[in-house]
N, C-alpha and C. Protein backbone atom coordinates (compact mmCIF):
# COMPACT_ATOMS: atom_id res chain seq x y z
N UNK A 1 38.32 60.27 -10.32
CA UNK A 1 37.19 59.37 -10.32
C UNK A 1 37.40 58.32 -11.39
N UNK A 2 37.33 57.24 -11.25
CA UNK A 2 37.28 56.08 -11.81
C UNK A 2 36.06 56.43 -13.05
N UNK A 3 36.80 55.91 -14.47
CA UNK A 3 35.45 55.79 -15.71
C UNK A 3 34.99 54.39 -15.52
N UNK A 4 33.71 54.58 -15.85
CA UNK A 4 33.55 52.88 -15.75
C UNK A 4 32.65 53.22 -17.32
N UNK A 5 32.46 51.45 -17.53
CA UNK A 5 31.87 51.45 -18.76
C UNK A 5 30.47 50.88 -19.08
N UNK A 6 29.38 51.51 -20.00
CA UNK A 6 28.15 50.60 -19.26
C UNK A 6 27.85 50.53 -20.92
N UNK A 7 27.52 49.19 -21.13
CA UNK A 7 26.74 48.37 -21.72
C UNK A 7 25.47 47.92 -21.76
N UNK A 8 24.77 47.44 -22.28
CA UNK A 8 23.50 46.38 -22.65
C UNK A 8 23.94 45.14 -22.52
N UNK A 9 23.37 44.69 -21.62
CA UNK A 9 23.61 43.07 -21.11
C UNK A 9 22.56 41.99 -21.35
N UNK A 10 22.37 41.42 -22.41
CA UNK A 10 21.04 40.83 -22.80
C UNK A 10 20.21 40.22 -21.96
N UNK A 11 19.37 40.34 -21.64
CA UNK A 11 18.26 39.66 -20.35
C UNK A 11 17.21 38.95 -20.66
N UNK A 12 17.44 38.21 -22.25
CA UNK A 12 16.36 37.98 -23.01
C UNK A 12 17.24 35.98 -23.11
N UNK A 13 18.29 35.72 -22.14
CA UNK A 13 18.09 34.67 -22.29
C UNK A 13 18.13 33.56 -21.19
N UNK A 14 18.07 32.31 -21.41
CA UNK A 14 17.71 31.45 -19.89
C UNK A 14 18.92 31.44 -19.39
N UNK A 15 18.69 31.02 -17.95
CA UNK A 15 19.78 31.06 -17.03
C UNK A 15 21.01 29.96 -17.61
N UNK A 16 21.08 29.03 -18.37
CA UNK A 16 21.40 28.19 -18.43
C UNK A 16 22.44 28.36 -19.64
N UNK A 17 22.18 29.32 -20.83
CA UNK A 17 22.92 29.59 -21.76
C UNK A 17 24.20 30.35 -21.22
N UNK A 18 25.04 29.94 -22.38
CA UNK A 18 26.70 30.41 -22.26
C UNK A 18 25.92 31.88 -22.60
N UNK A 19 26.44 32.74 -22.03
CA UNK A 19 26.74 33.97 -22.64
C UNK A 19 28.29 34.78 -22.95
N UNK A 20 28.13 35.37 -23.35
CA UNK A 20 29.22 36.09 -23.46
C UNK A 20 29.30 37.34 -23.75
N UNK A 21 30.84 38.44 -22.96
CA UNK A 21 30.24 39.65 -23.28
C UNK A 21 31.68 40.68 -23.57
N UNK A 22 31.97 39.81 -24.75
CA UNK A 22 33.15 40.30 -25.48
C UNK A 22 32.79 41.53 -26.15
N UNK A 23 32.06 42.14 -26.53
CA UNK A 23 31.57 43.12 -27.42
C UNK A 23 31.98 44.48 -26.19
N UNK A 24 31.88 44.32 -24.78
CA UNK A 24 31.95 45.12 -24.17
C UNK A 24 33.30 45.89 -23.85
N UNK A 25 33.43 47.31 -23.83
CA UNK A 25 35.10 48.08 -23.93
C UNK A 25 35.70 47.75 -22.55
N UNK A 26 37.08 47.94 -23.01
CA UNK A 26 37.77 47.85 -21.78
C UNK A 26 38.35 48.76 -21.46
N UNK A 27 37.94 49.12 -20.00
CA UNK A 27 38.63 50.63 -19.29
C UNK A 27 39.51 49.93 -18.38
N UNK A 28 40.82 50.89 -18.04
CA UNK A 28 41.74 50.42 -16.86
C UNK A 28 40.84 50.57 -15.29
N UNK A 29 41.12 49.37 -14.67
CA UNK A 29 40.65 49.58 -13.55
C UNK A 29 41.65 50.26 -12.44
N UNK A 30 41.56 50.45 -11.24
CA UNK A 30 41.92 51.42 -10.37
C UNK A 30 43.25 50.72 -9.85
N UNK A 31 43.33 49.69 -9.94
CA UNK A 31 44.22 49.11 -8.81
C UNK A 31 44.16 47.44 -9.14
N UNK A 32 45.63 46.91 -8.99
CA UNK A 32 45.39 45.23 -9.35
C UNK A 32 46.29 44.57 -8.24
N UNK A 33 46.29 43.40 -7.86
CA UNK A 33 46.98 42.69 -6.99
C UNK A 33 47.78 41.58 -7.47
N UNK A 34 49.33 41.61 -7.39
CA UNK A 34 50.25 40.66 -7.74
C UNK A 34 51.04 39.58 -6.89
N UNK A 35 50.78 38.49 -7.21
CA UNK A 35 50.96 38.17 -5.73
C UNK A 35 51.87 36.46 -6.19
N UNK A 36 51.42 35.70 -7.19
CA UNK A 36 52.22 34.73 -7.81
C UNK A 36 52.34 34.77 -9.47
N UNK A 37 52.93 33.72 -9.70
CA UNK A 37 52.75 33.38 -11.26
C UNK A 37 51.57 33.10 -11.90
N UNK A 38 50.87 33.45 -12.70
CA UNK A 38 49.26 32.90 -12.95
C UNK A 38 49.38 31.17 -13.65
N UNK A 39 48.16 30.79 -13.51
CA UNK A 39 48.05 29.44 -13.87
C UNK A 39 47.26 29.61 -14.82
N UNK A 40 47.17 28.06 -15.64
CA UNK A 40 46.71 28.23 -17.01
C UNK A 40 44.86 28.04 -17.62
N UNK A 41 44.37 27.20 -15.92
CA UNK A 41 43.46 27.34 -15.65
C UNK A 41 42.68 28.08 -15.48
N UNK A 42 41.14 28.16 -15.45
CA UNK A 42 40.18 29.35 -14.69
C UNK A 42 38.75 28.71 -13.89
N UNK A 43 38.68 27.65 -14.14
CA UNK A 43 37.60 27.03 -14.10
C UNK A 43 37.11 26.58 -13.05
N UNK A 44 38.06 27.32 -11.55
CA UNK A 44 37.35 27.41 -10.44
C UNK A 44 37.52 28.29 -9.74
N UNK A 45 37.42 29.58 -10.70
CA UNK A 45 37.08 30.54 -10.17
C UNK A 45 35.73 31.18 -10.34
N UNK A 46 35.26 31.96 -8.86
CA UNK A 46 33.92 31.76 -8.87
C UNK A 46 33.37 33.12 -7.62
N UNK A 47 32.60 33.77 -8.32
CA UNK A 47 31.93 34.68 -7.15
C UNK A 47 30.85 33.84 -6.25
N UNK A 48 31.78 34.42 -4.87
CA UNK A 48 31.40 33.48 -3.77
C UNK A 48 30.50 34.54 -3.02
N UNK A 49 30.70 35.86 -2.97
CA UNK A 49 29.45 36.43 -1.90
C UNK A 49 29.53 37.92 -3.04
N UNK A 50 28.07 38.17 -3.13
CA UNK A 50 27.61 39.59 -3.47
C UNK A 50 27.23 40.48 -2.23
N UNK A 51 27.61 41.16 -1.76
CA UNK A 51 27.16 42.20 -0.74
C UNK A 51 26.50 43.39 -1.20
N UNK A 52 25.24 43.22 -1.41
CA UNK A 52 24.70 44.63 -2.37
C UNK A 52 25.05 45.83 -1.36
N UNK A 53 24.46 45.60 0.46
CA UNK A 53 24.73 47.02 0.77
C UNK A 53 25.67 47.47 1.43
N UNK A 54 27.36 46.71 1.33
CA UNK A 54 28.49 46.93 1.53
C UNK A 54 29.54 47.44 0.51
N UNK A 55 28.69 46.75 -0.88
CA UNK A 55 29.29 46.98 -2.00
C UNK A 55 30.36 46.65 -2.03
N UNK A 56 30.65 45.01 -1.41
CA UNK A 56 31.87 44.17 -1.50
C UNK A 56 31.07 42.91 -2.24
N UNK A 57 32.24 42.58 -3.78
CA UNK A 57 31.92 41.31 -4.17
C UNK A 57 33.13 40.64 -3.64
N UNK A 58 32.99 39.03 -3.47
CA UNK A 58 33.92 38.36 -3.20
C UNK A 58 34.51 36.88 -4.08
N UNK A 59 35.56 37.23 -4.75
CA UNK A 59 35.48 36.29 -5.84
C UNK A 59 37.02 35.35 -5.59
N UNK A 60 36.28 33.85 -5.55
CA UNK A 60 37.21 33.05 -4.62
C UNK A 60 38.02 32.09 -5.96
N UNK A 61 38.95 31.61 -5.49
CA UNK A 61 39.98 30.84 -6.33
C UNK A 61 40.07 29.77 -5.39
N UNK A 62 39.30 28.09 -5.82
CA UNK A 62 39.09 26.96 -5.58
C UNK A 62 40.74 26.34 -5.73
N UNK A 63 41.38 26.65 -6.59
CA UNK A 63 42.45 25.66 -7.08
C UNK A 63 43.57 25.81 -6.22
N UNK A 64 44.29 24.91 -6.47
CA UNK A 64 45.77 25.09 -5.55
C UNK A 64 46.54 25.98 -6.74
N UNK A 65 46.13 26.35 -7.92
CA UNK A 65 47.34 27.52 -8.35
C UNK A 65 46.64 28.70 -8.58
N UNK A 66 47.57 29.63 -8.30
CA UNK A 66 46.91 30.82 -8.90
C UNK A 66 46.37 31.34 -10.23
N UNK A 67 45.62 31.97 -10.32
CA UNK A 67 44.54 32.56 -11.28
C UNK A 67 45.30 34.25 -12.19
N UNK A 68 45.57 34.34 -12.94
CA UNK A 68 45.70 35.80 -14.00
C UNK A 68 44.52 36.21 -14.13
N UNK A 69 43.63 37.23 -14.03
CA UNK A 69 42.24 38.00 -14.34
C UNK A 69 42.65 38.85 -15.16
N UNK A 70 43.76 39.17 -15.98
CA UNK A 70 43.83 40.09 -16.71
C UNK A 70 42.65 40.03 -17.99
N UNK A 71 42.27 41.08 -18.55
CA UNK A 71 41.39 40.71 -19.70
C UNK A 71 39.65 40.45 -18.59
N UNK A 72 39.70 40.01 -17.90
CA UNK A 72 38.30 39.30 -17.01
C UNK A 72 37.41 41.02 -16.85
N UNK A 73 36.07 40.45 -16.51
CA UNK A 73 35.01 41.65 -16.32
C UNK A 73 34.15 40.74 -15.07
N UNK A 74 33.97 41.76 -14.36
CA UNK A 74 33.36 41.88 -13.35
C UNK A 74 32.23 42.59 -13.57
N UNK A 75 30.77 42.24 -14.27
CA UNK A 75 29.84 43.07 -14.78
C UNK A 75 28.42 42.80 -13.67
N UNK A 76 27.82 44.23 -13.56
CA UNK A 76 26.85 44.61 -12.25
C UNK A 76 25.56 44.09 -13.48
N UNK A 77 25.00 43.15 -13.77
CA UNK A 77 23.81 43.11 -14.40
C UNK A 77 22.39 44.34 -14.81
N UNK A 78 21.99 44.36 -13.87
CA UNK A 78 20.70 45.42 -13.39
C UNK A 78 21.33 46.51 -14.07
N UNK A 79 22.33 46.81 -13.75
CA UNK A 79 23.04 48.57 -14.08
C UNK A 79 24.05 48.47 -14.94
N UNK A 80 24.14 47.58 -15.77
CA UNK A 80 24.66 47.34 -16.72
C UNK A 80 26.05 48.62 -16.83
N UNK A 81 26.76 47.81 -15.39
CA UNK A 81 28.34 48.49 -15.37
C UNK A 81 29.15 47.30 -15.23
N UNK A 82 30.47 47.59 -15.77
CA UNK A 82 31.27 46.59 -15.71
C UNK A 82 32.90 47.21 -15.26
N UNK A 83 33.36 46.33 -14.65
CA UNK A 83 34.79 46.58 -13.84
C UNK A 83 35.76 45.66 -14.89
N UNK A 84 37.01 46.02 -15.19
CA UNK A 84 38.00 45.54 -15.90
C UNK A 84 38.78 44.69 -14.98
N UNK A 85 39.08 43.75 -14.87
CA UNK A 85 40.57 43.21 -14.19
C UNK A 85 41.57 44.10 -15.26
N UNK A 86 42.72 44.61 -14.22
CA UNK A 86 44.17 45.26 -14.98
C UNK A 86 44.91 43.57 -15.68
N UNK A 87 45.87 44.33 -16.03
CA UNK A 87 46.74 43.13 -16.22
C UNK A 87 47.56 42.70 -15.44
N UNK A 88 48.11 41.55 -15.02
CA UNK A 88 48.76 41.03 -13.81
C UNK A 88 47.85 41.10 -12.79
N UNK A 89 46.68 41.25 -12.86
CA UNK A 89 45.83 40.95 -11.36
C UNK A 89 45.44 39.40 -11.22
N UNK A 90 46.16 38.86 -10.44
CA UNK A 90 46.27 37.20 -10.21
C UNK A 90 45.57 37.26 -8.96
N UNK A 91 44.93 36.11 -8.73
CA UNK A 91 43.87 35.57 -7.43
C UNK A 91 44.70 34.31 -6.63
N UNK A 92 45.31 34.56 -5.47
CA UNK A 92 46.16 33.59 -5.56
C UNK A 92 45.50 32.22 -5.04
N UNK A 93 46.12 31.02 -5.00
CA UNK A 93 45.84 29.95 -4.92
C UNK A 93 44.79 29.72 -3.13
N UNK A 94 43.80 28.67 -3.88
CA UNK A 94 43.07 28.99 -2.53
C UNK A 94 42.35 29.96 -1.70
N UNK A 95 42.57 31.20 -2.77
CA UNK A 95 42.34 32.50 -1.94
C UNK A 95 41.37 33.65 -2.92
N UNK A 96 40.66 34.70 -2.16
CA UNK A 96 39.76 35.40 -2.88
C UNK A 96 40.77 37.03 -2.91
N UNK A 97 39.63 37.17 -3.66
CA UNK A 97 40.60 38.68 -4.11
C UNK A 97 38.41 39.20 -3.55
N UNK A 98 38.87 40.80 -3.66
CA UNK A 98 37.19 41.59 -3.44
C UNK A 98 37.44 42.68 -4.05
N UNK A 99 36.48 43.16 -4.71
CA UNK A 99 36.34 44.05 -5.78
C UNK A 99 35.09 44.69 -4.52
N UNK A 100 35.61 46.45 -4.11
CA UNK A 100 34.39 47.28 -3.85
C UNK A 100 34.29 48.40 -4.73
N UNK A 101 32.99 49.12 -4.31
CA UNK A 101 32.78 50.28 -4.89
C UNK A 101 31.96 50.81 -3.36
N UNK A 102 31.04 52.47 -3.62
CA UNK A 102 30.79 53.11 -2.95
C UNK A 102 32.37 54.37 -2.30
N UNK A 103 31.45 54.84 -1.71
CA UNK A 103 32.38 56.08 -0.82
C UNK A 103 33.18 54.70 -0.35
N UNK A 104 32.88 54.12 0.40
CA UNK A 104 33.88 53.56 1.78
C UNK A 104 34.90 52.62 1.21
N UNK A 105 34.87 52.36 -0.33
CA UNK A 105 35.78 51.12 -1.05
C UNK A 105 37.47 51.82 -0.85
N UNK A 106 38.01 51.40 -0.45
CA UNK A 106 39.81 51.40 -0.03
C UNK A 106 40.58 50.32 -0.29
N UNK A 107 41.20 50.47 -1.53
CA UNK A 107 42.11 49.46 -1.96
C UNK A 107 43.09 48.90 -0.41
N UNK A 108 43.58 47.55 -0.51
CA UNK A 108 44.10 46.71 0.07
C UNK A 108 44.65 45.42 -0.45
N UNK A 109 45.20 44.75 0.15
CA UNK A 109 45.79 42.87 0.26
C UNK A 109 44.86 42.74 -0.31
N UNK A 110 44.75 42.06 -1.37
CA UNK A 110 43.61 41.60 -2.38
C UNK A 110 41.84 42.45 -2.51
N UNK A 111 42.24 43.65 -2.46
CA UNK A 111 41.13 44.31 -2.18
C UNK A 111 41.55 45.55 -3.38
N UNK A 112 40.80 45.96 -4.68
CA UNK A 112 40.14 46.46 -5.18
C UNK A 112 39.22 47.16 -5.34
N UNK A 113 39.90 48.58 -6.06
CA UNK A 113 38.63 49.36 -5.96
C UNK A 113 37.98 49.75 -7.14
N UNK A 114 36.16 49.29 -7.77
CA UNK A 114 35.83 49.42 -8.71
C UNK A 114 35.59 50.91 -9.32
N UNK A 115 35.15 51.62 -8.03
CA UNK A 115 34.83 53.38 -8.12
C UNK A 115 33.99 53.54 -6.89
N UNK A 116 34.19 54.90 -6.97
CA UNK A 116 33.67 55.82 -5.47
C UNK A 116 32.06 56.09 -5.18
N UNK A 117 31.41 55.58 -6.11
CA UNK A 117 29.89 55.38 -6.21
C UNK A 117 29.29 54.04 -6.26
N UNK A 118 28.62 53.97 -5.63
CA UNK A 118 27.39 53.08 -5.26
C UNK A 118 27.15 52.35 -6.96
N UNK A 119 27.21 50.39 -7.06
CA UNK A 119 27.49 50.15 -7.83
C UNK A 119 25.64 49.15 -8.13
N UNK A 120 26.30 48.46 -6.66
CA UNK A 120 24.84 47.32 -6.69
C UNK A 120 23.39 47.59 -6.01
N UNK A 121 23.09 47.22 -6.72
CA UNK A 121 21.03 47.40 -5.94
C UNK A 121 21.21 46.59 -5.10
N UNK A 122 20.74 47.65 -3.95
CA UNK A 122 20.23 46.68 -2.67
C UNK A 122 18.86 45.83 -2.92
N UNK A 123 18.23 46.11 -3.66
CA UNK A 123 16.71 45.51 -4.21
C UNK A 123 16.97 44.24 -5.13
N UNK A 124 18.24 43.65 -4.96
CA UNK A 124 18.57 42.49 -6.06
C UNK A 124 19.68 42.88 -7.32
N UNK A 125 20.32 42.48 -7.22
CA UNK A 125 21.52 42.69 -8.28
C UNK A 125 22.69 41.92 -8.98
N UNK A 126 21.93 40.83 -9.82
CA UNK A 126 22.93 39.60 -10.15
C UNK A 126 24.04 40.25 -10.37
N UNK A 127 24.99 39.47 -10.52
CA UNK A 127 26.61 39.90 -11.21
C UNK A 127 27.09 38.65 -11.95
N UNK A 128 28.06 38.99 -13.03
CA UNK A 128 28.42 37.74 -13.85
C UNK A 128 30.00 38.06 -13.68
N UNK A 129 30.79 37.30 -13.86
CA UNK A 129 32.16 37.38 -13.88
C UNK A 129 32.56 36.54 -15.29
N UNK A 130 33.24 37.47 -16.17
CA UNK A 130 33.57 36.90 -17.37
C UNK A 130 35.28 36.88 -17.49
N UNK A 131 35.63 35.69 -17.80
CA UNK A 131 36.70 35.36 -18.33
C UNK A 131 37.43 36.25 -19.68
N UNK A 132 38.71 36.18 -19.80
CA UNK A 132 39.45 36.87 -20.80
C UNK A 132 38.90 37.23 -22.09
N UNK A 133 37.98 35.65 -22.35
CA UNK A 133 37.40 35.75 -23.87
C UNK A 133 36.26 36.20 -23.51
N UNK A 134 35.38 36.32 -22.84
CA UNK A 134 34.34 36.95 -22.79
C UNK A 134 32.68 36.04 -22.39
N UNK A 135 33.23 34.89 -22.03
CA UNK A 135 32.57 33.69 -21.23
C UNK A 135 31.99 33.91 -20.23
N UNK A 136 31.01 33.98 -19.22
CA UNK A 136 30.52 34.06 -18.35
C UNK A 136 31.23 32.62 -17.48
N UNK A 137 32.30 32.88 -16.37
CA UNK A 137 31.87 31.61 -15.31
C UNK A 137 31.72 31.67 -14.48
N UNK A 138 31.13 32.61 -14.11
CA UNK A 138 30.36 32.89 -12.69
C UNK A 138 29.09 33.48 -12.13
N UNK A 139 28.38 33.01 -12.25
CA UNK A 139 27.05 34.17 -11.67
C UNK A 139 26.39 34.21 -10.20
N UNK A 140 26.38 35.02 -9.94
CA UNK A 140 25.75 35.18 -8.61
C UNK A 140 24.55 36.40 -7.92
């Protein structure tokens, strides 16, 4: 069974502030996808669909080069759990990578598995995607 790691995720500020959530540990995640050289960029990468009751996120790479997520967090807000990118897990150019959880999550071709239990509220469940340093650039 996959450890995951849960934190306090401050909810005390506006939508609009940088946050950041470097303070939070890093556990190895289950599985990573290698697929080019990473680029030096990140800044269009972006969670494109939350599926609360599939328990597929889908997190897309805008740029023509590929993306490194090593160091990156994939954090469930509400339930204050968070998923590690491994190292060498690159998003390749143009293309999404999906992070699941639940029973039915089965690693694949850009498919990731966060753990074998039920992650997101079907009743609403933001998610933030943080960069290496601990930046929020994505929320959804």
């Amino acid at each position: 069974m996959m450890d995951r790691t849960e934190n306090v995720i401050p909810s005390n500020l506006p939508p609009t502030s940088v946050r950041s959530y470097s303070s939070l540990t890093v556990k190895p995640a289950q599985s990573s996808t290698t697929t080019q050289a990473p680029a030096e960029s990140s800044g269009s990468v972006t969670i494109s669909n939350i599926d609360l009751q599939a328990e597929v996120v889908t997190i897309t790479n805008d740029s023509s080069k590929p993306v490194e997520l090593s160091g990156w967090k994939l954090v469930s807000e509400k339930g204050n759990q968070t998923y590690n990118f491994l190292s060498d897990t690159i998003i390749p150019a143009n293309g999404t990578i999906k992070v699941e959880s639940g029973k039915n999550a089965q690693v694949g071709t850009n498919i990731l598995v966060w753990i074998k239990e039920n992650i997101w509220n079907n009743d609403g469940d933001p998610g933030a995607l943080c960069d290496a340093q601990g930046t929020v650039v994505s929320e959804k």
